[in-house]
PDB file of N, CA and C in Angstrom:
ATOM      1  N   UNK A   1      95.235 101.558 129.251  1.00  0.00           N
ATOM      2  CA  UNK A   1      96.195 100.779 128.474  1.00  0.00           C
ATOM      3  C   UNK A   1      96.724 101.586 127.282  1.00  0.00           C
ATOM      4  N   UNK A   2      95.675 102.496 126.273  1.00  0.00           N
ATOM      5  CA  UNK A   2      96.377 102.988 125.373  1.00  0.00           C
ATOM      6  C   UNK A   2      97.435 104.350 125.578  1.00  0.00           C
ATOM      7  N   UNK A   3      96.593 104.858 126.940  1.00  0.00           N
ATOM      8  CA  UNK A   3      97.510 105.674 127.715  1.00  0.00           C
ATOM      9  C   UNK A   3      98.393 105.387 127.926  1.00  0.00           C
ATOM     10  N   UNK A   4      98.923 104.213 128.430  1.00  0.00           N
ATOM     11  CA  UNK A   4     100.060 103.962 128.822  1.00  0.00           C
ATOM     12  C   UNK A   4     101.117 103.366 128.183  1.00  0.00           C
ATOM     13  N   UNK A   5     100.622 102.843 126.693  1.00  0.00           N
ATOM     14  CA  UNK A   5     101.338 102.531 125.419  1.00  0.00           C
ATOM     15  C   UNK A   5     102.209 103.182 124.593  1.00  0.00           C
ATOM     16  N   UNK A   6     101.829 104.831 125.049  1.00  0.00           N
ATOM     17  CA  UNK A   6     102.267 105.824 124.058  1.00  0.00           C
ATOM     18  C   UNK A   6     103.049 107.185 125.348  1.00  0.00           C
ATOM     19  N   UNK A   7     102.228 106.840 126.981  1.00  0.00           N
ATOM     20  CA  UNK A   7     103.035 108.114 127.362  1.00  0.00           C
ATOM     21  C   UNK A   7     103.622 107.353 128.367  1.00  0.00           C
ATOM     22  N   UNK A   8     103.092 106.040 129.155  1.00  0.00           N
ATOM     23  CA  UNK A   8     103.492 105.208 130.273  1.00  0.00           C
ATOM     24  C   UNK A   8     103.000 106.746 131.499  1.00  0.00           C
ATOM     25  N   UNK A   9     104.035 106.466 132.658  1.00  0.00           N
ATOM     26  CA  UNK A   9     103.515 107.682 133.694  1.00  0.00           C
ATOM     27  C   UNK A   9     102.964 108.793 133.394  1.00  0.00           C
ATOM     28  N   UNK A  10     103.555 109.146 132.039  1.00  0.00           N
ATOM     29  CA  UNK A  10     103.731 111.061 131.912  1.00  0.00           C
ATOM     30  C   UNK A  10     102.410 111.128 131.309  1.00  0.00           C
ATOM     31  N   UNK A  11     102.474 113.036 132.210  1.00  0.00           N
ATOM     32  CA  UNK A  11     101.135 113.643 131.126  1.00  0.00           C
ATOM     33  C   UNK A  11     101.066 113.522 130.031  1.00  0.00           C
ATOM     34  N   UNK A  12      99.765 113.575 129.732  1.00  0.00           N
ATOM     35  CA  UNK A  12      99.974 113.780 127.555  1.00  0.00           C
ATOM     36  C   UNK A  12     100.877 114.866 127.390  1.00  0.00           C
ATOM     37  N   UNK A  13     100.425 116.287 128.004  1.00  0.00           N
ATOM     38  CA  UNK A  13     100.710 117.246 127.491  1.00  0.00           C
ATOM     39  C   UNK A  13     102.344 117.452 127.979  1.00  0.00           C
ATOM     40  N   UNK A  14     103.176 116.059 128.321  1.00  0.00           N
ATOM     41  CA  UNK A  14     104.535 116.254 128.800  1.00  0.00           C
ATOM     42  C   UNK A  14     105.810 116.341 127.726  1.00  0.00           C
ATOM     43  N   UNK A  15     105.082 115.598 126.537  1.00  0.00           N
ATOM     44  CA  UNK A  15     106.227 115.433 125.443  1.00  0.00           C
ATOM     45  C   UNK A  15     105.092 115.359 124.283  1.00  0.00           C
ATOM     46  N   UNK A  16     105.562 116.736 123.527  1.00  0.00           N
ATOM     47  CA  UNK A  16     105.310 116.764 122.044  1.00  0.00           C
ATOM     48  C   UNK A  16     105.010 115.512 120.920  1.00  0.00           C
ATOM     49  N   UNK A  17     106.216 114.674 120.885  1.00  0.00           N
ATOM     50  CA  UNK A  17     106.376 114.246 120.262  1.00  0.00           C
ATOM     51  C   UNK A  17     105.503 112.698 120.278  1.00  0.00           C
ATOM     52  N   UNK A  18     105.355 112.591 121.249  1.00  0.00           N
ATOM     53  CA  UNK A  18     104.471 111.238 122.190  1.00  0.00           C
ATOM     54  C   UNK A  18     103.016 111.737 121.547  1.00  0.00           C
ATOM     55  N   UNK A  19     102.799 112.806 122.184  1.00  0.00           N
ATOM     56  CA  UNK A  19     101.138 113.099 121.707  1.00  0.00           C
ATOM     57  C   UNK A  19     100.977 113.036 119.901  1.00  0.00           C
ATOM     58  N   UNK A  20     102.085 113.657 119.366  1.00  0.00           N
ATOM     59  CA  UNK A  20     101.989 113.277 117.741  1.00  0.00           C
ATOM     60  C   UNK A  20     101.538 112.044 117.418  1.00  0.00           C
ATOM     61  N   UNK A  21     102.622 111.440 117.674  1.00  0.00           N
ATOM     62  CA  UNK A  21     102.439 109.958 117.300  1.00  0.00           C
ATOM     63  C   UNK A  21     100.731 109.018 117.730  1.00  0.00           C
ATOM     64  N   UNK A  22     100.210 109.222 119.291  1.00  0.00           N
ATOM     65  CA  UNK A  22      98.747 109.043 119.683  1.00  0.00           C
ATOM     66  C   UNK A  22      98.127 109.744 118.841  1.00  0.00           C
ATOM     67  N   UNK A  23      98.087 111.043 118.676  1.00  0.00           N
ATOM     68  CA  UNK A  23      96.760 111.658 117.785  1.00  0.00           C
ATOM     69  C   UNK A  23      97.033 111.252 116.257  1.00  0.00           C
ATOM     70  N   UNK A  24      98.150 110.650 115.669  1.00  0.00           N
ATOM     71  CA  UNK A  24      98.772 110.021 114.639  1.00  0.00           C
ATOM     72  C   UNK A  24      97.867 108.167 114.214  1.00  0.00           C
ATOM     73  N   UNK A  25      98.279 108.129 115.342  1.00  0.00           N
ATOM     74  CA  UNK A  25      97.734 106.753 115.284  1.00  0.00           C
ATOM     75  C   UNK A  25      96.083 106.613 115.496  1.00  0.00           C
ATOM     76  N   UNK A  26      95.666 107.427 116.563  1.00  0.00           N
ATOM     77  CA  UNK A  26      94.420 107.405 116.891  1.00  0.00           C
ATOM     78  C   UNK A  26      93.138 107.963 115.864  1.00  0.00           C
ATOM     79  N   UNK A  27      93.670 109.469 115.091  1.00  0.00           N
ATOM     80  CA  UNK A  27      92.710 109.965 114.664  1.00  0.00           C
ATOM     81  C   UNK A  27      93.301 109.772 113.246  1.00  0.00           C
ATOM     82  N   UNK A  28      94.067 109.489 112.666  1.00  0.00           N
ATOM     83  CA  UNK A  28      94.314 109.481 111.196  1.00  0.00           C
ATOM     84  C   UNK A  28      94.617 107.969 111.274  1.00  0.00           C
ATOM     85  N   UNK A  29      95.673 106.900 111.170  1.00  0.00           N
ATOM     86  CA  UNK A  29      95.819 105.313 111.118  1.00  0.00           C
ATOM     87  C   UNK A  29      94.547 104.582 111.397  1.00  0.00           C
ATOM     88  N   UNK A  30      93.868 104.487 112.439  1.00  0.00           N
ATOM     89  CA  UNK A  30      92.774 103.597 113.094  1.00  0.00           C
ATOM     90  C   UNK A  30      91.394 103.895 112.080  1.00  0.00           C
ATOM     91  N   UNK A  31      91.173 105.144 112.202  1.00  0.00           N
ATOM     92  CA  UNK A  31      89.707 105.568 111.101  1.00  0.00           C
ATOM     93  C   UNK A  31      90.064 104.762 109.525  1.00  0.00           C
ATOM     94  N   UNK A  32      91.383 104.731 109.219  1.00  0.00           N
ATOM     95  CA  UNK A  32      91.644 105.250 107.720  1.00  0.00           C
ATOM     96  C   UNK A  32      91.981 103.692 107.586  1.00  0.00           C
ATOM     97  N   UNK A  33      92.250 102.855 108.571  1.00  0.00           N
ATOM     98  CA  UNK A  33      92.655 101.357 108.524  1.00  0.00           C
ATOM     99  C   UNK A  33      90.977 100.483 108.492  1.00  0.00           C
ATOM    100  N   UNK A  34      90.374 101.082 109.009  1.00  0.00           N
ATOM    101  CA  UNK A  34      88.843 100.269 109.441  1.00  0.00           C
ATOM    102  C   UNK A  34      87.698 100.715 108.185  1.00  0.00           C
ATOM    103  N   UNK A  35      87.915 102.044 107.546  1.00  0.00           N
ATOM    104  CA  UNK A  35      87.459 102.401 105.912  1.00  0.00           C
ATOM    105  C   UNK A  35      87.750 101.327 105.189  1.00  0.00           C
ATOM    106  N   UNK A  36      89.259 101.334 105.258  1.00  0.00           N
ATOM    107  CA  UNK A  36      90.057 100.850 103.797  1.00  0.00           C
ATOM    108  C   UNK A  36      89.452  99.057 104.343  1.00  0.00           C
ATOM    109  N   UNK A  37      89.108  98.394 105.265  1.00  0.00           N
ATOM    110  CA  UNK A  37      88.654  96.913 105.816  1.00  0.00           C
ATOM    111  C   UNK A  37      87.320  97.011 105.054  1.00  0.00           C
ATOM    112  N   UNK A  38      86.394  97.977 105.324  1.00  0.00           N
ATOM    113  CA  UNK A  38      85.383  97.719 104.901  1.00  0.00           C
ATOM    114  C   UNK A  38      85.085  98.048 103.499  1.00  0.00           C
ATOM    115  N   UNK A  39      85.442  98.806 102.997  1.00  0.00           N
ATOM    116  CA  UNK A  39      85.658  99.209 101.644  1.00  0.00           C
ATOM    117  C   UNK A  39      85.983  97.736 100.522  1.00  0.00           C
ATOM    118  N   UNK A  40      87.239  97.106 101.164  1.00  0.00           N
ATOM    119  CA  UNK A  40      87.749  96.120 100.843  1.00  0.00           C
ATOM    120  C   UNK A  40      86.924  94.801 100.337  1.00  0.00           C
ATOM    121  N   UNK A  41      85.769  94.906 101.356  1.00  0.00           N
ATOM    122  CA  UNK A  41      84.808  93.819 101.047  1.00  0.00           C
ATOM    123  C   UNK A  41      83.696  94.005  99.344  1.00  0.00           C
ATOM    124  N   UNK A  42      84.085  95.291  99.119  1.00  0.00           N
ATOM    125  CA  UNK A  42      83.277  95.617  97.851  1.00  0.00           C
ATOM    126  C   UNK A  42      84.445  96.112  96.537  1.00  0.00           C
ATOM    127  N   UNK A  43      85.482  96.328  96.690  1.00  0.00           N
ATOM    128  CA  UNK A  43      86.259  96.737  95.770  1.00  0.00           C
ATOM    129  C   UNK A  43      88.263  96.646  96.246  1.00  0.00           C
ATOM    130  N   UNK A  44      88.654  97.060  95.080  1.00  0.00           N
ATOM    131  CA  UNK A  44      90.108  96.863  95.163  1.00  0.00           C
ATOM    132  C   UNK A  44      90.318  97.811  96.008  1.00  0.00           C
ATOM    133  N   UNK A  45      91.622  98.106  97.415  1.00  0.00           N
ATOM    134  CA  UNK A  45      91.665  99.252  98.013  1.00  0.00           C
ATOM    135  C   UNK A  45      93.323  99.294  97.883  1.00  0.00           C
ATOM    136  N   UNK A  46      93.828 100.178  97.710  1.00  0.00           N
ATOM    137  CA  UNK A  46      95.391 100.889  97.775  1.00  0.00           C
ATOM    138  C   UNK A  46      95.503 101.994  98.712  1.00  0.00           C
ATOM    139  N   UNK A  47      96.825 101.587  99.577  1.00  0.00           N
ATOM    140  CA  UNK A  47      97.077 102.261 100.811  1.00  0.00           C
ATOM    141  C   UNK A  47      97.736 103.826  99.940  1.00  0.00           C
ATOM    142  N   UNK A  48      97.827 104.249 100.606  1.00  0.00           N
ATOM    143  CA  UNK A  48      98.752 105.721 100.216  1.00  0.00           C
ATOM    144  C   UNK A  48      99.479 106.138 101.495  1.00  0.00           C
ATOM    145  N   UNK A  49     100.600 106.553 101.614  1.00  0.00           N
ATOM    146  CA  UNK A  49     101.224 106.876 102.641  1.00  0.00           C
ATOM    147  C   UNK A  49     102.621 107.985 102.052  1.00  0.00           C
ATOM    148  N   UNK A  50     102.615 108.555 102.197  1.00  0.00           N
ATOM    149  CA  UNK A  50     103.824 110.156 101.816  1.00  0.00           C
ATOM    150  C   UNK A  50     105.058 109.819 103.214  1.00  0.00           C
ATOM    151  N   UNK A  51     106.040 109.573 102.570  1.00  0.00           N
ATOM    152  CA  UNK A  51     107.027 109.510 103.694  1.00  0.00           C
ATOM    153  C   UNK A  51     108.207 110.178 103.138  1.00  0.00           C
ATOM    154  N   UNK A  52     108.189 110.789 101.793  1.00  0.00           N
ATOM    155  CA  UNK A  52     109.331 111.069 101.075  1.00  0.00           C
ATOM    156  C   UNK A  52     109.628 112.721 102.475  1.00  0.00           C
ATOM    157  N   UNK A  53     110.442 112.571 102.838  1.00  0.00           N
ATOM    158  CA  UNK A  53     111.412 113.999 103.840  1.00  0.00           C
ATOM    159  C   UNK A  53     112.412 115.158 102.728  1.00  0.00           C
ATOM    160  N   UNK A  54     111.857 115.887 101.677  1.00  0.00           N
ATOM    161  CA  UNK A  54     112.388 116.329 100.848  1.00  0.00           C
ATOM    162  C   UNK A  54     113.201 118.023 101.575  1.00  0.00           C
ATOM    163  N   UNK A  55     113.307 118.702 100.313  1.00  0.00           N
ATOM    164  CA  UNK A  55     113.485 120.088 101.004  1.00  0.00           C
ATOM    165  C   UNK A  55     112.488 121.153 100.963  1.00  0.00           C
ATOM    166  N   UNK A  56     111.599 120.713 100.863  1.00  0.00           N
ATOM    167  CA  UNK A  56     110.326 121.573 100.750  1.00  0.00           C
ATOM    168  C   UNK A  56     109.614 120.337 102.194  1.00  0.00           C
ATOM    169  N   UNK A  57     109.300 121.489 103.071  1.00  0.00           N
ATOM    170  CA  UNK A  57     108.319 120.441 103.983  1.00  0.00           C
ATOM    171  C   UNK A  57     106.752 122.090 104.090  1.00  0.00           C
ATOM    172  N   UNK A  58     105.888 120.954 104.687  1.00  0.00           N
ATOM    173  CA  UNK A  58     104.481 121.889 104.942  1.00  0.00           C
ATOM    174  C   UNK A  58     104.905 123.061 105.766  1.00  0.00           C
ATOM    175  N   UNK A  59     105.676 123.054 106.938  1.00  0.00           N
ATOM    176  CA  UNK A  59     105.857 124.570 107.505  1.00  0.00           C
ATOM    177  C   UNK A  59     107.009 125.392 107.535  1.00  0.00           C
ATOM    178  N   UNK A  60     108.088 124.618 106.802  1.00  0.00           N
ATOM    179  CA  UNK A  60     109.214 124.923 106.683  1.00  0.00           C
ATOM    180  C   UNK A  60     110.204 124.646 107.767  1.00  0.00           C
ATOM    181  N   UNK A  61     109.584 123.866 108.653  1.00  0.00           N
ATOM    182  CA  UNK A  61     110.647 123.493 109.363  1.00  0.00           C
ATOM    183  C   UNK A  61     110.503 121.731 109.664  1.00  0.00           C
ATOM    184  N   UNK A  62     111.680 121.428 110.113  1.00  0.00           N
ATOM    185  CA  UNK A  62     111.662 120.030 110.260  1.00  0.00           C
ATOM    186  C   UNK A  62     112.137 119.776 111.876  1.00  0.00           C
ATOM    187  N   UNK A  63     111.704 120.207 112.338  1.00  0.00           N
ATOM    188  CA  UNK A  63     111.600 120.043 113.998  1.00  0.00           C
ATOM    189  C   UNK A  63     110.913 118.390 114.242  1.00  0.00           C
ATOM    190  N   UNK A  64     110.444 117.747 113.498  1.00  0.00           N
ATOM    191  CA  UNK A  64     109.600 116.781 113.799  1.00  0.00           C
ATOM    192  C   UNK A  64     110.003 115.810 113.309  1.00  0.00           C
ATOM    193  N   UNK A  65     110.219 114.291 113.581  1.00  0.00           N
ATOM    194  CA  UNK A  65     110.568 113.133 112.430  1.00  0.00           C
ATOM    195  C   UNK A  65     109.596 113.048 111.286  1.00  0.00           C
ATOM    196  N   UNK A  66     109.581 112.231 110.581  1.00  0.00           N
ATOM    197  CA  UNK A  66     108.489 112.333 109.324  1.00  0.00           C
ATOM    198  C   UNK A  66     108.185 113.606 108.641  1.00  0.00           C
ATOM    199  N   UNK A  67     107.110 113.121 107.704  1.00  0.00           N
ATOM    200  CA  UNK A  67     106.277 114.469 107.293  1.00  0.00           C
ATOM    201  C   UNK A  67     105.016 115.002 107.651  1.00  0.00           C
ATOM    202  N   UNK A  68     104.610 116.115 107.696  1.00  0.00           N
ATOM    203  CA  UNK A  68     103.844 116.423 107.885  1.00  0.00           C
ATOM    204  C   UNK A  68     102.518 116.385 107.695  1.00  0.00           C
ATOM    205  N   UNK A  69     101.396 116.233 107.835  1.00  0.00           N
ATOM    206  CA  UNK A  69      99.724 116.402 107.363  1.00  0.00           C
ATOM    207  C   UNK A  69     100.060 117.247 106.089  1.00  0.00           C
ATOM    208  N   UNK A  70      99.517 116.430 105.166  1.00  0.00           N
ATOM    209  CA  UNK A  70      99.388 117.251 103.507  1.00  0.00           C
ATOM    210  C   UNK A  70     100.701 117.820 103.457  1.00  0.00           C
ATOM    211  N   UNK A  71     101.928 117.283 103.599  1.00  0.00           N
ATOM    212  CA  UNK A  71     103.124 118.119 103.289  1.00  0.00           C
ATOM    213  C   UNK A  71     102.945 117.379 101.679  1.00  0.00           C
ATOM    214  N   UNK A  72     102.335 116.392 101.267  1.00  0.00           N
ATOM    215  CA  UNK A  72     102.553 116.058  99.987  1.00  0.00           C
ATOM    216  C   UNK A  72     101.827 117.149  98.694  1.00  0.00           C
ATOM    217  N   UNK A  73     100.829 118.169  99.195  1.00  0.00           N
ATOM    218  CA  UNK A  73     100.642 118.439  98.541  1.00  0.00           C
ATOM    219  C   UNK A  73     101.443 119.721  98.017  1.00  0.00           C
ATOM    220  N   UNK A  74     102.574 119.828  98.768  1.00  0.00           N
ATOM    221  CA  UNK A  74     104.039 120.840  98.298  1.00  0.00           C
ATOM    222  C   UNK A  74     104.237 120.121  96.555  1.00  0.00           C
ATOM    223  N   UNK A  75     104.491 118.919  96.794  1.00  0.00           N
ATOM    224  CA  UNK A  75     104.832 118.081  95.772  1.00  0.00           C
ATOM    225  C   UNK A  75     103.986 117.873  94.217  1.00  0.00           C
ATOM    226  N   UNK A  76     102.545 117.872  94.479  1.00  0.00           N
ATOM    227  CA  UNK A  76     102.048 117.885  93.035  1.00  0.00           C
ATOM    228  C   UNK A  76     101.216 119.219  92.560  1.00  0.00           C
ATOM    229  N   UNK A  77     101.405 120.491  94.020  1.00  0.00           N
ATOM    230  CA  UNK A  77     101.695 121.930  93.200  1.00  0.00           C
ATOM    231  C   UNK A  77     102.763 122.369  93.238  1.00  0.00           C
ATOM    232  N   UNK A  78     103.573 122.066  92.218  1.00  0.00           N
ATOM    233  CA  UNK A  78     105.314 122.878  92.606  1.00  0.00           C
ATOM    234  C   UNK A  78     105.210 123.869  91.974  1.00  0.00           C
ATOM    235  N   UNK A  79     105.248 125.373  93.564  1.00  0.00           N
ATOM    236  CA  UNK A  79     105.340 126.631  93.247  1.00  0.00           C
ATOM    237  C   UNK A  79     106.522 127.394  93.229  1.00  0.00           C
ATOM    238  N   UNK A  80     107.607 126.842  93.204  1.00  0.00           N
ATOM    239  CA  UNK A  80     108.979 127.625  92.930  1.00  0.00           C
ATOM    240  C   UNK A  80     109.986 127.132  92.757  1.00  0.00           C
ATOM    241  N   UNK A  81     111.268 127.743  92.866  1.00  0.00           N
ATOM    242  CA  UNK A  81     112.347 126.773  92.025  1.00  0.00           C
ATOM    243  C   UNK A  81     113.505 126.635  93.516  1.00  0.00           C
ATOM    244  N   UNK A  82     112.666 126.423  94.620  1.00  0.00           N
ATOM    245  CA  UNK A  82     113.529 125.805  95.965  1.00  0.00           C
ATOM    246  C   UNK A  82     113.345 123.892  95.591  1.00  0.00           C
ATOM    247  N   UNK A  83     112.874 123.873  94.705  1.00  0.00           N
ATOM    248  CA  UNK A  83     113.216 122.021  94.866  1.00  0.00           C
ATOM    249  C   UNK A  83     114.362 121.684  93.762  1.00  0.00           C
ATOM    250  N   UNK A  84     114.815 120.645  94.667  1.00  0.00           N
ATOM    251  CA  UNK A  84     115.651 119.811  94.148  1.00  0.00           C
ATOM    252  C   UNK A  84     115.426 118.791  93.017  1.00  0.00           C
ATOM    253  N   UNK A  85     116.493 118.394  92.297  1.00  0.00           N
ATOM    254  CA  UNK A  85     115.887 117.102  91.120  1.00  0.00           C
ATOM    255  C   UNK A  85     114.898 116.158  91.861  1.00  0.00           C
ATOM    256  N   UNK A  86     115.956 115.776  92.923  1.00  0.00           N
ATOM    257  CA  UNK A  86     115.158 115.129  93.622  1.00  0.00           C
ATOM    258  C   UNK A  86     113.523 115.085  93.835  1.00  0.00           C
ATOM    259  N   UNK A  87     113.573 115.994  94.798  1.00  0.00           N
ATOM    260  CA  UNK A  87     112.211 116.751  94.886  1.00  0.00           C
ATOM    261  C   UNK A  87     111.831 116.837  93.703  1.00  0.00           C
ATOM    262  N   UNK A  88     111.987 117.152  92.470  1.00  0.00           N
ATOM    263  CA  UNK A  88     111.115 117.232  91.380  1.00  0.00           C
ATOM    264  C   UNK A  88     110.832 115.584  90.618  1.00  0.00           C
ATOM    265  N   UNK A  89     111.469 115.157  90.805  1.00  0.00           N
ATOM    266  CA  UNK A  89     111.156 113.498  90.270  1.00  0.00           C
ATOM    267  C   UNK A  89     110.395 112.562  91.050  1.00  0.00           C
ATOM    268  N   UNK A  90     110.519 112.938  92.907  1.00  0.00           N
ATOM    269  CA  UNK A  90     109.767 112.619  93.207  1.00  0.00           C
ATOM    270  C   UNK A  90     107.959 113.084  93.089  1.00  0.00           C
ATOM    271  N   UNK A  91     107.487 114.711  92.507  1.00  0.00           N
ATOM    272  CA  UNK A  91     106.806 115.400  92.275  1.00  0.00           C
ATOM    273  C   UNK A  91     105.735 114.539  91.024  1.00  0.00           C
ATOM    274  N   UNK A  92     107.091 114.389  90.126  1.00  0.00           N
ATOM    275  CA  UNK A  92     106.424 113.894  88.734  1.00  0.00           C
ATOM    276  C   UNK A  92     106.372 112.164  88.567  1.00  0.00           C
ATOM    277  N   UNK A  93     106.374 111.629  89.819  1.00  0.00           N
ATOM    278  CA  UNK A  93     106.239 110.433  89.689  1.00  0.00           C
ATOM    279  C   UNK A  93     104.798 109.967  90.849  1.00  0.00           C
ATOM    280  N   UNK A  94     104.516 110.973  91.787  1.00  0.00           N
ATOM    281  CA  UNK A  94     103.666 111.420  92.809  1.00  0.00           C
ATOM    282  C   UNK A  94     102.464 111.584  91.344  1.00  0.00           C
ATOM    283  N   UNK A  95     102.461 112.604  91.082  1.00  0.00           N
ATOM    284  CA  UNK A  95     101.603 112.964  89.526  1.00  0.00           C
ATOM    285  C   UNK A  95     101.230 111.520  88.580  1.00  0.00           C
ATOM    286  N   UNK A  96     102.406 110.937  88.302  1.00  0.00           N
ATOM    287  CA  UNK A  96     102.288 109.660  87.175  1.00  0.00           C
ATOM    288  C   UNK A  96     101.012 108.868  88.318  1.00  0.00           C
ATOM    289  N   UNK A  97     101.482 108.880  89.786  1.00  0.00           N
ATOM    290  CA  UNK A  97     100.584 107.622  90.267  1.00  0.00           C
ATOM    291  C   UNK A  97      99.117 107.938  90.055  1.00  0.00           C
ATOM    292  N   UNK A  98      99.017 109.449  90.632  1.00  0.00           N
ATOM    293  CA  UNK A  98      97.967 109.548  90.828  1.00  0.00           C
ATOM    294  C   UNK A  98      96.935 110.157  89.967  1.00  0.00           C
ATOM    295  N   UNK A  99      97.397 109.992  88.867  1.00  0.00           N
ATOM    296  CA  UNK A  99      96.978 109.971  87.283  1.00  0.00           C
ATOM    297  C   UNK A  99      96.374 108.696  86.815  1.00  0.00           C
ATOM    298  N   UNK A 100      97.438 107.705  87.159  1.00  0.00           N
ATOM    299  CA  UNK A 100      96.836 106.715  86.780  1.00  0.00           C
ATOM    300  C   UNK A 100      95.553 106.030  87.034  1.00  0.00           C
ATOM    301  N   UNK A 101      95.712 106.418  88.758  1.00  0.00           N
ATOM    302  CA  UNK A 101      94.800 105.940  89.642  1.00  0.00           C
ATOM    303  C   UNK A 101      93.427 106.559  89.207  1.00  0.00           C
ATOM    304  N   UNK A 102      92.783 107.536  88.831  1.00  0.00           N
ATOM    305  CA  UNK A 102      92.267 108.282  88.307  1.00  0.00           C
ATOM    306  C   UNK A 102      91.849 107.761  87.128  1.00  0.00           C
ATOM    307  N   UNK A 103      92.560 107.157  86.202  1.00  0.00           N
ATOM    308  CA  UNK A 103      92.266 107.008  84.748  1.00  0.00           C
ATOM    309  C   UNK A 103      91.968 105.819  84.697  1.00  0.00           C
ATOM    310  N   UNK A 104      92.709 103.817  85.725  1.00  0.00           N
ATOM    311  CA  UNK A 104      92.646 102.953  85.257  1.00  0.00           C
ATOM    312  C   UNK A 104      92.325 102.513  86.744  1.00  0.00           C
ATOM    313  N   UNK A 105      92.117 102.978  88.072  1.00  0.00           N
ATOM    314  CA  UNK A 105      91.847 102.837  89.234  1.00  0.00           C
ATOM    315  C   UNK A 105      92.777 101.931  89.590  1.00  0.00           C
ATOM    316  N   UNK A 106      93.938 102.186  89.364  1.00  0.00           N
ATOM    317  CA  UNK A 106      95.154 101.438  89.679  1.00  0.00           C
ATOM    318  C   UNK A 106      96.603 102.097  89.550  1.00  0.00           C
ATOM    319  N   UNK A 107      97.031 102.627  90.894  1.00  0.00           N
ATOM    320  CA  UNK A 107      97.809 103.527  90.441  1.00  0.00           C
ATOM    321  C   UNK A 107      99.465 102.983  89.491  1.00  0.00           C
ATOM    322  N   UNK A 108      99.577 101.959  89.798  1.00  0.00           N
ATOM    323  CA  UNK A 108     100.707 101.159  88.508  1.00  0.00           C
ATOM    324  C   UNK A 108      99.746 100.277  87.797  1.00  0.00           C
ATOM    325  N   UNK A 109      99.326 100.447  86.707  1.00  0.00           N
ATOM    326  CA  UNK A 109      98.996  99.734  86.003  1.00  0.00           C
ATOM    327  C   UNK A 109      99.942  98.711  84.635  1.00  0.00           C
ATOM    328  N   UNK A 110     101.043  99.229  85.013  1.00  0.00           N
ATOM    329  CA  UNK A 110     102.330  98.581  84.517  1.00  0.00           C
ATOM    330  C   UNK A 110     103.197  99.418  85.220  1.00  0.00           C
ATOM    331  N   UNK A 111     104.691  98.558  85.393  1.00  0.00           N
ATOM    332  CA  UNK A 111     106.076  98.871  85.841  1.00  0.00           C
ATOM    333  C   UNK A 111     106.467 100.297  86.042  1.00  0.00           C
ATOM    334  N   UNK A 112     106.579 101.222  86.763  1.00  0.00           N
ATOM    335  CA  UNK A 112     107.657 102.624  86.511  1.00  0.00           C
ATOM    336  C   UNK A 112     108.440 102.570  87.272  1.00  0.00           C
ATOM    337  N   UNK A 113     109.785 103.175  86.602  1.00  0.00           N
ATOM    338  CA  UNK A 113     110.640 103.166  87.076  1.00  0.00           C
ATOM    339  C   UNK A 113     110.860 103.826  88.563  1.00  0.00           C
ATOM    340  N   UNK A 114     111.412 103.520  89.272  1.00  0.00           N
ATOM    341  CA  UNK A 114     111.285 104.875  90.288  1.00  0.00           C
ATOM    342  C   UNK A 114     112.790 105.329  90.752  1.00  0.00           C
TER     343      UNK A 114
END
């Protein structure tokens, strides 16, 4: 059934982009959804999810929809001057959260702008 949810007939190894999404869902979503359940029963839990598609990606190419595994951490070490405002506001607002989160275990602990 889950085989056939994500490739139907085809091999895994028939389309790239099919197997992303299964080893997407399977080994990073499902583990990281059933933590954050149980966790939940003893404390506050906040999702995190990086979807910002800037001009800085993890391998330099964007062959793929989304972003990449740890492409966020392009974002709160910015090593050169290929980013955009953009890219940099999203950088220093990436930083504000996860500062906060750190300091008051809540990554808005009041309003920011975004």
């Amino acid at each position: 059934d889950i085989k056939y949810e994500y490739f139907q007939l085809e091999s895994i190894a028939a389309d790239t982009h099919k197997l992303i999404k299964f080893v997407s869902a399977d080994q990073f979503n499902r583990p990281i959804r059933k933590s954050a359940s149980l966790m939940a029963n003893y404390t506050t839990v906040y999702f995190y999810e990086f979807g910002y598609q800037g001009t800085v990606s993890a391998d330099g190419d964007r062959e793929y929809e989304g972003t990449g595994h740890a492409e966020d951490l392009s974002y709160y070490f910015v090593a050169d001057s290929n980013y955009t405002a953009t890219d940099l506001k999203v950088s220093e607002t990436m930083v504000l959260l996860w500062s906060n989160f750190a300091k008051y275990g809540n990554p808005t602990p009041s309003p920011i702008p975004l």
